[in-house]
PDB file of N, CA and C in Angstrom:
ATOM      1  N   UNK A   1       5.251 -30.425   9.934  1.00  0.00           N
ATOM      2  CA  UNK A   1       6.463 -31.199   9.823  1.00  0.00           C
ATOM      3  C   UNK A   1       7.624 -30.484  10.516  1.00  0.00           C
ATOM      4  N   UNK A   2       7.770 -29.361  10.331  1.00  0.00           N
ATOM      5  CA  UNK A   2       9.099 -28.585  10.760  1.00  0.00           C
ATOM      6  C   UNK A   2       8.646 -28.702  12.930  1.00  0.00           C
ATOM      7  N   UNK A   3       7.679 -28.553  13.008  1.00  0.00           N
ATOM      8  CA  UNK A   3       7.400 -28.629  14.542  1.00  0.00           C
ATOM      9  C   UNK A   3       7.803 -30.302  14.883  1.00  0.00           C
ATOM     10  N   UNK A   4       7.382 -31.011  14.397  1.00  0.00           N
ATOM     11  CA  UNK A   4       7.687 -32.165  14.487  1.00  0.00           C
ATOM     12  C   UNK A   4       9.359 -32.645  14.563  1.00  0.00           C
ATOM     13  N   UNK A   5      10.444 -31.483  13.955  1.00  0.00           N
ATOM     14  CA  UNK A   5      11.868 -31.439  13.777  1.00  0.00           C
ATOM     15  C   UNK A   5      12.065 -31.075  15.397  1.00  0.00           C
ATOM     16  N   UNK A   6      11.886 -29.948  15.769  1.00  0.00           N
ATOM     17  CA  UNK A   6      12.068 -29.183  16.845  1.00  0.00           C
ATOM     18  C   UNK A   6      11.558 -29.864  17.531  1.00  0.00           C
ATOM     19  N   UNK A   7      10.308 -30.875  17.817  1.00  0.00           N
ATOM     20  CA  UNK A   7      10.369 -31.603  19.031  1.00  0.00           C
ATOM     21  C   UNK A   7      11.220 -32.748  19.646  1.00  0.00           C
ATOM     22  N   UNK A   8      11.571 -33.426  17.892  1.00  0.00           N
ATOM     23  CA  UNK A   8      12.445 -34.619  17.919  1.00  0.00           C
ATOM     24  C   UNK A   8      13.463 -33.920  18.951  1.00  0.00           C
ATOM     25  N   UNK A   9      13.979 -33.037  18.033  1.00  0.00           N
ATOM     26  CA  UNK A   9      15.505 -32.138  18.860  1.00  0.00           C
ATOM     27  C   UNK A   9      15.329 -32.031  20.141  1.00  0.00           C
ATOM     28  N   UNK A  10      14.045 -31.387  21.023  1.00  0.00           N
ATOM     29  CA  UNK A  10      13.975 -31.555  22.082  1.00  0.00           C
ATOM     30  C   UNK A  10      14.072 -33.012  23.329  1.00  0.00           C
ATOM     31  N   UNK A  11      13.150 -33.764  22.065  1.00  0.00           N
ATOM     32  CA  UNK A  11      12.607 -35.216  23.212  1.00  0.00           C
ATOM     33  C   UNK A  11      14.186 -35.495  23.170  1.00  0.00           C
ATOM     34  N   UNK A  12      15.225 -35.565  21.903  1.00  0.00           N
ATOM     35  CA  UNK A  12      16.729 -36.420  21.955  1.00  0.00           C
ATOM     36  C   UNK A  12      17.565 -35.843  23.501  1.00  0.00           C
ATOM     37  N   UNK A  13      17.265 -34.529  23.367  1.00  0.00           N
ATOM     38  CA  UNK A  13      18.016 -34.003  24.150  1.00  0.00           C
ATOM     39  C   UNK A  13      17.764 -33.549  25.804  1.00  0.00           C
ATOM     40  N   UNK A  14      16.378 -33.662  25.667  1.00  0.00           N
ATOM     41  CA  UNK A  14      16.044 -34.103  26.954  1.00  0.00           C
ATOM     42  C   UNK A  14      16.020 -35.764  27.660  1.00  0.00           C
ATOM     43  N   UNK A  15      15.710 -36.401  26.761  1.00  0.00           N
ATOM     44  CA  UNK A  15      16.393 -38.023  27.341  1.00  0.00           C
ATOM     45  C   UNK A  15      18.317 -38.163  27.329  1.00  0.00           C
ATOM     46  N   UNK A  16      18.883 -37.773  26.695  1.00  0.00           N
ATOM     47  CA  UNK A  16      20.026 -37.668  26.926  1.00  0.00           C
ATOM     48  C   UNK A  16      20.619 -36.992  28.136  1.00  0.00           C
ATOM     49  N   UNK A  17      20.126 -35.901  28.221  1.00  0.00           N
ATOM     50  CA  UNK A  17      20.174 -34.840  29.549  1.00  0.00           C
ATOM     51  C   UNK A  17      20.035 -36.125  31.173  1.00  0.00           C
ATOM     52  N   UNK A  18      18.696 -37.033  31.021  1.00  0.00           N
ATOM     53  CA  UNK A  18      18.285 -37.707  31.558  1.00  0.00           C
ATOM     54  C   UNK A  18      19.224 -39.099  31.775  1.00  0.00           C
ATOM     55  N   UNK A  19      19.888 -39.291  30.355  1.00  0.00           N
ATOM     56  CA  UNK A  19      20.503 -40.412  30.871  1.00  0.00           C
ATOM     57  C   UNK A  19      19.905 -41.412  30.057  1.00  0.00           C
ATOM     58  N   UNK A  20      19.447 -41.354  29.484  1.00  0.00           N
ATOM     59  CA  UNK A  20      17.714 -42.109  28.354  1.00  0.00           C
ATOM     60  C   UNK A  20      18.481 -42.360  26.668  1.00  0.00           C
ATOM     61  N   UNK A  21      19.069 -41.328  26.823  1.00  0.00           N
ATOM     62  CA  UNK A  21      19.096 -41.285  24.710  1.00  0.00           C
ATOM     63  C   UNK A  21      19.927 -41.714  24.543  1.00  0.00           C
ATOM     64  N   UNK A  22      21.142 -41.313  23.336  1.00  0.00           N
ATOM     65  CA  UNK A  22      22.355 -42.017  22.944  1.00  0.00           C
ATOM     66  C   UNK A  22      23.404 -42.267  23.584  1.00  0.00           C
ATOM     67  N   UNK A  23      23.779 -43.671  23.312  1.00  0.00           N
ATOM     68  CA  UNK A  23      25.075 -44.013  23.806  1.00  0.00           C
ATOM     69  C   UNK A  23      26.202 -42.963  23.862  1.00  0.00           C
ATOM     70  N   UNK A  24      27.195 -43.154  24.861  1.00  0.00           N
ATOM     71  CA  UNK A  24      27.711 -42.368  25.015  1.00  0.00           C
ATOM     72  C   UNK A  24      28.712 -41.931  24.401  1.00  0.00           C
ATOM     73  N   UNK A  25      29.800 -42.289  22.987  1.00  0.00           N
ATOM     74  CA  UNK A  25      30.730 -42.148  22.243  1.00  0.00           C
ATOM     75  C   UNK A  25      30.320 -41.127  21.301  1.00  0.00           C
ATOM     76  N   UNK A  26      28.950 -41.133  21.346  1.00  0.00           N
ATOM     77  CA  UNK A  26      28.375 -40.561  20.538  1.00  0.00           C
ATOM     78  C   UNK A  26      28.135 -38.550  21.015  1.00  0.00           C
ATOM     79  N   UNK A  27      28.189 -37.679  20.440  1.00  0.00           N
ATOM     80  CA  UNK A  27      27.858 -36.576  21.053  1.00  0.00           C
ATOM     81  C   UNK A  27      27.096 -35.792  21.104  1.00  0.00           C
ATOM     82  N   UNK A  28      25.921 -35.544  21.747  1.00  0.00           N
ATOM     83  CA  UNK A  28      24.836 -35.333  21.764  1.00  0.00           C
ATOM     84  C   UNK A  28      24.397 -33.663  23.062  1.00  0.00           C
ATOM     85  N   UNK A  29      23.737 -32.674  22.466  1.00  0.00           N
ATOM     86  CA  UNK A  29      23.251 -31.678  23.083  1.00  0.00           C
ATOM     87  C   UNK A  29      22.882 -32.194  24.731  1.00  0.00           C
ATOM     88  N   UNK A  30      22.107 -32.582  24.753  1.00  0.00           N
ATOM     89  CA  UNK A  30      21.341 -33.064  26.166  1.00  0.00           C
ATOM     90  C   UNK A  30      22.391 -33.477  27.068  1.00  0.00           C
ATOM     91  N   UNK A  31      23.170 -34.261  26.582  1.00  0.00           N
ATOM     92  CA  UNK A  31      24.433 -34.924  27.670  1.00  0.00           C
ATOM     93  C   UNK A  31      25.850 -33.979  27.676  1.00  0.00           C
ATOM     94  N   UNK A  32      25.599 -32.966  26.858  1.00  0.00           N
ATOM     95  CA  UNK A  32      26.422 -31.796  27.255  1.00  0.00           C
ATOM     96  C   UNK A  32      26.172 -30.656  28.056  1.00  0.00           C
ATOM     97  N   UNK A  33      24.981 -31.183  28.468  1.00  0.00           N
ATOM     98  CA  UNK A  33      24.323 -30.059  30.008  1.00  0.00           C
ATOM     99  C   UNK A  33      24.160 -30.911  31.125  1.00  0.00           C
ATOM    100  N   UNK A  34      24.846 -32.161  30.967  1.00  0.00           N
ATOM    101  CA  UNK A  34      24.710 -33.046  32.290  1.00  0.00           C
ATOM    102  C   UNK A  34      25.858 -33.568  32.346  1.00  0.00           C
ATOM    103  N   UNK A  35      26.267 -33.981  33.835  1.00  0.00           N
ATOM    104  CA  UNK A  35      27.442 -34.952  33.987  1.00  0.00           C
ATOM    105  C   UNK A  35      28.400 -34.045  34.369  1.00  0.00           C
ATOM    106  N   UNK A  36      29.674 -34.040  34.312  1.00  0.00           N
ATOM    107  CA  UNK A  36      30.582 -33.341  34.685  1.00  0.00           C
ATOM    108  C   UNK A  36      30.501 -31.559  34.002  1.00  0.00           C
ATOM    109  N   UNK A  37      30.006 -31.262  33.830  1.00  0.00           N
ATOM    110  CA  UNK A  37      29.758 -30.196  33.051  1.00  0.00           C
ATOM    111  C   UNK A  37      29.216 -29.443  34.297  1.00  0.00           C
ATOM    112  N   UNK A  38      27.768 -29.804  34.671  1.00  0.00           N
ATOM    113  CA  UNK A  38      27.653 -28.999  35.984  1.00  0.00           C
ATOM    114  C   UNK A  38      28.288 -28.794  37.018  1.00  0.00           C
ATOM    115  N   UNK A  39      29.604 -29.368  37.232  1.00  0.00           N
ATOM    116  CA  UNK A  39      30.839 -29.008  38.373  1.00  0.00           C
ATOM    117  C   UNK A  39      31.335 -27.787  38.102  1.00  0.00           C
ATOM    118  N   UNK A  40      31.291 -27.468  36.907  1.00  0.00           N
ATOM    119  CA  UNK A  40      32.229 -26.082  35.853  1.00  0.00           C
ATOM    120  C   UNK A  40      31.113 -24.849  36.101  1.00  0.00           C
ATOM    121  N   UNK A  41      29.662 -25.144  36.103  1.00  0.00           N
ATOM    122  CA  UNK A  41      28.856 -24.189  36.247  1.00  0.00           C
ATOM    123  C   UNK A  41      29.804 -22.789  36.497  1.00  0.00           C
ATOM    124  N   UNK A  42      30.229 -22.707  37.620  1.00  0.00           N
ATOM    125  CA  UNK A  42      30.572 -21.453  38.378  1.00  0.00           C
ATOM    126  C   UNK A  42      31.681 -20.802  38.066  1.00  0.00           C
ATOM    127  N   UNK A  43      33.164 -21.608  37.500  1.00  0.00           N
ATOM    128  CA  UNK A  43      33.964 -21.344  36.814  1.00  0.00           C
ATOM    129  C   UNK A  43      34.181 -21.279  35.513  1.00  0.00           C
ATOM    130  N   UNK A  44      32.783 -21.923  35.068  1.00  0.00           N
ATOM    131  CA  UNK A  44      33.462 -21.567  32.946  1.00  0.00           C
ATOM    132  C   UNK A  44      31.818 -21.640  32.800  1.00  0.00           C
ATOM    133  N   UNK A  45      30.868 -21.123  32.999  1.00  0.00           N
ATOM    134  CA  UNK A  45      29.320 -20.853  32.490  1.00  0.00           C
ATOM    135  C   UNK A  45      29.265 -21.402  31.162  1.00  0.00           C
ATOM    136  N   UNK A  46      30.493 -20.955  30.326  1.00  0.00           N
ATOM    137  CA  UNK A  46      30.070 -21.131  28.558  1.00  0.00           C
ATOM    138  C   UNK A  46      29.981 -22.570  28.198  1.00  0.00           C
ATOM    139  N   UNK A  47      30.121 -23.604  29.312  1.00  0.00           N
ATOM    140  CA  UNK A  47      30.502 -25.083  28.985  1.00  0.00           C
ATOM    141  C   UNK A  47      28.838 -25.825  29.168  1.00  0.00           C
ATOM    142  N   UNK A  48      27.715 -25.103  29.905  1.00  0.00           N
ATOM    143  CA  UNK A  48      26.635 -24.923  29.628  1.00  0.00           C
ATOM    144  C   UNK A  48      25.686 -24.100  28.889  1.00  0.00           C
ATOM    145  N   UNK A  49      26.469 -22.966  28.696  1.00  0.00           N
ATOM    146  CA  UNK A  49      25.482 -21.695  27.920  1.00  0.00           C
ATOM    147  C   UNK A  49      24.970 -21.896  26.420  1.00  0.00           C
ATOM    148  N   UNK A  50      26.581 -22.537  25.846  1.00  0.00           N
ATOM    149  CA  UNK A  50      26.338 -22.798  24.516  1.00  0.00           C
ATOM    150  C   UNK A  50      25.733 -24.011  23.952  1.00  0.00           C
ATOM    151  N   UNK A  51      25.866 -24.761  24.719  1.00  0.00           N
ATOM    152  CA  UNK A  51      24.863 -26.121  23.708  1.00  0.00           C
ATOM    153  C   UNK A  51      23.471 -26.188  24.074  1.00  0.00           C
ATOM    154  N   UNK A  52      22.728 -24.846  25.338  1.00  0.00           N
ATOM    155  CA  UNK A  52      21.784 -24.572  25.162  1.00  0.00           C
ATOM    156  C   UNK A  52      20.748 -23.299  24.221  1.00  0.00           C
ATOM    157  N   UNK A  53      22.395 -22.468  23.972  1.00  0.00           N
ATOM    158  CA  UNK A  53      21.910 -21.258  22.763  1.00  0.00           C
ATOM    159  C   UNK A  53      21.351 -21.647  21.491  1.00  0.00           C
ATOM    160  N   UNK A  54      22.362 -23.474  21.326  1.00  0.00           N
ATOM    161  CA  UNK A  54      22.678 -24.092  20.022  1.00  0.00           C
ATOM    162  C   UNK A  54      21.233 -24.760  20.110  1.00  0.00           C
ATOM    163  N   UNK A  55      20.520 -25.394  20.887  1.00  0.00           N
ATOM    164  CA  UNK A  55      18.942 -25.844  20.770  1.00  0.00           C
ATOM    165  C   UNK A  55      17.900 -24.978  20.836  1.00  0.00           C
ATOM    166  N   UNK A  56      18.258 -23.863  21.716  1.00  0.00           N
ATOM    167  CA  UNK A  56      17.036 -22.850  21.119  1.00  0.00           C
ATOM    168  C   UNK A  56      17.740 -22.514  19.780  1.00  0.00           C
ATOM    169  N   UNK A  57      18.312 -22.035  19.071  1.00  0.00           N
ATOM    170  CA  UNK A  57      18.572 -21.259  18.070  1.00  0.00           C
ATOM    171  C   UNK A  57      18.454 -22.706  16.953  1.00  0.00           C
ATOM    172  N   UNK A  58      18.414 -23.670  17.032  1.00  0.00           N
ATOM    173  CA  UNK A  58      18.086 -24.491  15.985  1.00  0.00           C
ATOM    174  C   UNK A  58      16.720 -25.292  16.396  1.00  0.00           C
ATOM    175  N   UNK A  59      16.179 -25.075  17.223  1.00  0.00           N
ATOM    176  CA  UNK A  59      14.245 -25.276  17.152  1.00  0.00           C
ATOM    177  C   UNK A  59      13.542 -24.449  16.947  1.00  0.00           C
ATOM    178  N   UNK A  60      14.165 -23.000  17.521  1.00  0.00           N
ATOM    179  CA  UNK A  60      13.252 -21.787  16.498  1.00  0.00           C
ATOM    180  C   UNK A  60      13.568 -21.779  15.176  1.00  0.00           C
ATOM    181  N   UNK A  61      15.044 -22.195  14.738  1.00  0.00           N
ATOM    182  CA  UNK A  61      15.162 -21.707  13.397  1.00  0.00           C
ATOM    183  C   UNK A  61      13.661 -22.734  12.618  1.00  0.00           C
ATOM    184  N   UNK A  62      13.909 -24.491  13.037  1.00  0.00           N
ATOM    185  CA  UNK A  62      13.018 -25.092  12.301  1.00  0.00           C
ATOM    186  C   UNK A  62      11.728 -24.287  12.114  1.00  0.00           C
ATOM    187  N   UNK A  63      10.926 -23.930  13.961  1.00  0.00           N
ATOM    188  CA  UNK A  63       9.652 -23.529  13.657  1.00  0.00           C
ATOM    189  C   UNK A  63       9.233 -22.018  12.617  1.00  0.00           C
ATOM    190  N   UNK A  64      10.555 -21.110  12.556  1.00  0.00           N
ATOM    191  CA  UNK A  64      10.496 -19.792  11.690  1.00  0.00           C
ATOM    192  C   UNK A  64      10.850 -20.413  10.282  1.00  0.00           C
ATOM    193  N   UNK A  65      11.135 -21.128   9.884  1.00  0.00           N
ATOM    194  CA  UNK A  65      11.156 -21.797   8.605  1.00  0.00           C
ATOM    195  C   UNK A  65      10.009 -22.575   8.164  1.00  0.00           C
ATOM    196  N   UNK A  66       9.378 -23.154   9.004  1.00  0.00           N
ATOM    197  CA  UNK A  66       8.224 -23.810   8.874  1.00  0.00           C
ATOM    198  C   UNK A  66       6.708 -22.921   8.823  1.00  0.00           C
ATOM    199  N   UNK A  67       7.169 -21.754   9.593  1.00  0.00           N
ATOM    200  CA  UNK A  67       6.288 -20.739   9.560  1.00  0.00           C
ATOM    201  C   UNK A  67       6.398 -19.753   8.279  1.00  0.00           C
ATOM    202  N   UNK A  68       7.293 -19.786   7.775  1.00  0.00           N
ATOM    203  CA  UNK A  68       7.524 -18.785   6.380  1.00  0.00           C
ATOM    204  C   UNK A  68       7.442 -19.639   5.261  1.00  0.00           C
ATOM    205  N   UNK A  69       7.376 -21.069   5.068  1.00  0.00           N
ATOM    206  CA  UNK A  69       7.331 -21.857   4.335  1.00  0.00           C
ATOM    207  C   UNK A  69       5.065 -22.160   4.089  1.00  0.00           C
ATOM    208  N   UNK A  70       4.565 -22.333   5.054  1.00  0.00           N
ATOM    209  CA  UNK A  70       2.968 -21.728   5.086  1.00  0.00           C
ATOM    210  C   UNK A  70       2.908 -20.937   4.728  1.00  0.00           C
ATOM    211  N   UNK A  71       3.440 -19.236   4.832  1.00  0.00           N
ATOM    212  CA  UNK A  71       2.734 -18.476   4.228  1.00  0.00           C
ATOM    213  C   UNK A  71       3.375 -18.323   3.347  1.00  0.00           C
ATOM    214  N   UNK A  72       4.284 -19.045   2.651  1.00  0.00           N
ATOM    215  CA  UNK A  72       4.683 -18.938   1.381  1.00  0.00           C
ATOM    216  C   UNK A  72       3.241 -19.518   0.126  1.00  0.00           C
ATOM    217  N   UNK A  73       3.300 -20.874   1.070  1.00  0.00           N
ATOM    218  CA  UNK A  73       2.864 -21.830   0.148  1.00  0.00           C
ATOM    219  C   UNK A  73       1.002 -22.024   0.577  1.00  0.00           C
ATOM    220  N   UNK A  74       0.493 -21.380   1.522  1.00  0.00           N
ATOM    221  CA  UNK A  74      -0.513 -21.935   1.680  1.00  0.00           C
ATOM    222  C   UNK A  74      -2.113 -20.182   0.943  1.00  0.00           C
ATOM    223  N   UNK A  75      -2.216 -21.029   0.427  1.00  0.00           N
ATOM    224  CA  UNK A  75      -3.430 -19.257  -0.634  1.00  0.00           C
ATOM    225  C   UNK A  75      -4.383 -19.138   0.571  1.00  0.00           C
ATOM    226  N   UNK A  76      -4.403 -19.653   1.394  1.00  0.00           N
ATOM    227  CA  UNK A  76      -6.057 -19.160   2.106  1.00  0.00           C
ATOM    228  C   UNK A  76      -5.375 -18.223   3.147  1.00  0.00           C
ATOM    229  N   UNK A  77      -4.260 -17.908   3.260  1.00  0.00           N
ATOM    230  CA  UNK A  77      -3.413 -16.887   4.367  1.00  0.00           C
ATOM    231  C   UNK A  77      -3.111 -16.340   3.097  1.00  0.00           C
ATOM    232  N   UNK A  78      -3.071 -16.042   2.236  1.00  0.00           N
ATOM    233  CA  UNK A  78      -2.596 -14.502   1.483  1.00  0.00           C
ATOM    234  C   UNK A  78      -3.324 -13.404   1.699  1.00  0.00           C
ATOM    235  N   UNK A  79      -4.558 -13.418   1.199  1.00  0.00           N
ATOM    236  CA  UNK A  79      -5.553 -12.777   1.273  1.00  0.00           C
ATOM    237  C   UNK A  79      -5.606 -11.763   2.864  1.00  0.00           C
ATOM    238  N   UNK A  80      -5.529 -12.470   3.917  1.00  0.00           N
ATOM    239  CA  UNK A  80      -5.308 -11.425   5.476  1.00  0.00           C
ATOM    240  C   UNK A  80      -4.366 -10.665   5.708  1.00  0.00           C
TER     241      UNK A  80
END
């Protein structure tokens, strides 16, 4: 289930990136690494850096939560 979080997050934000996902009033990761944003590349980096730190750091968090939540809960991994 938690992998299943982290992909959603990905597929939203790669169709948005694309031009594919949510309308636009709306504010969304993917469409904050596209569009006028890449003109800034060279003069302000952080206007891309961070809403891609913000999707890795919240799809690993799901999959390291999802991974400590198994070996919390699952008995046939205690034992190794």
């Amino acid at each position: 289930m938690s992998s299943m979080f982290g992909t959603a997050i990905l597929t939203e934000a790669g169709l948005s990136f694309l031009g594919l996902g949510i309308s636009e009033p709306t504010p969304s990761w993917g469409r904050m690494l596209t569009g006028q944003a890449a003109q800034y590349l060279s003069t302000s980096p952080w206007i891309l850096i961070f809403p891609g730190i913000a999707i890795t750091i919240t799809v690993m968090g799901f999959a390291f939560a999802g991974d400590a939540l198994r070996d919390i809960f699952d008995p046939r991994q205690r034992g190794r």
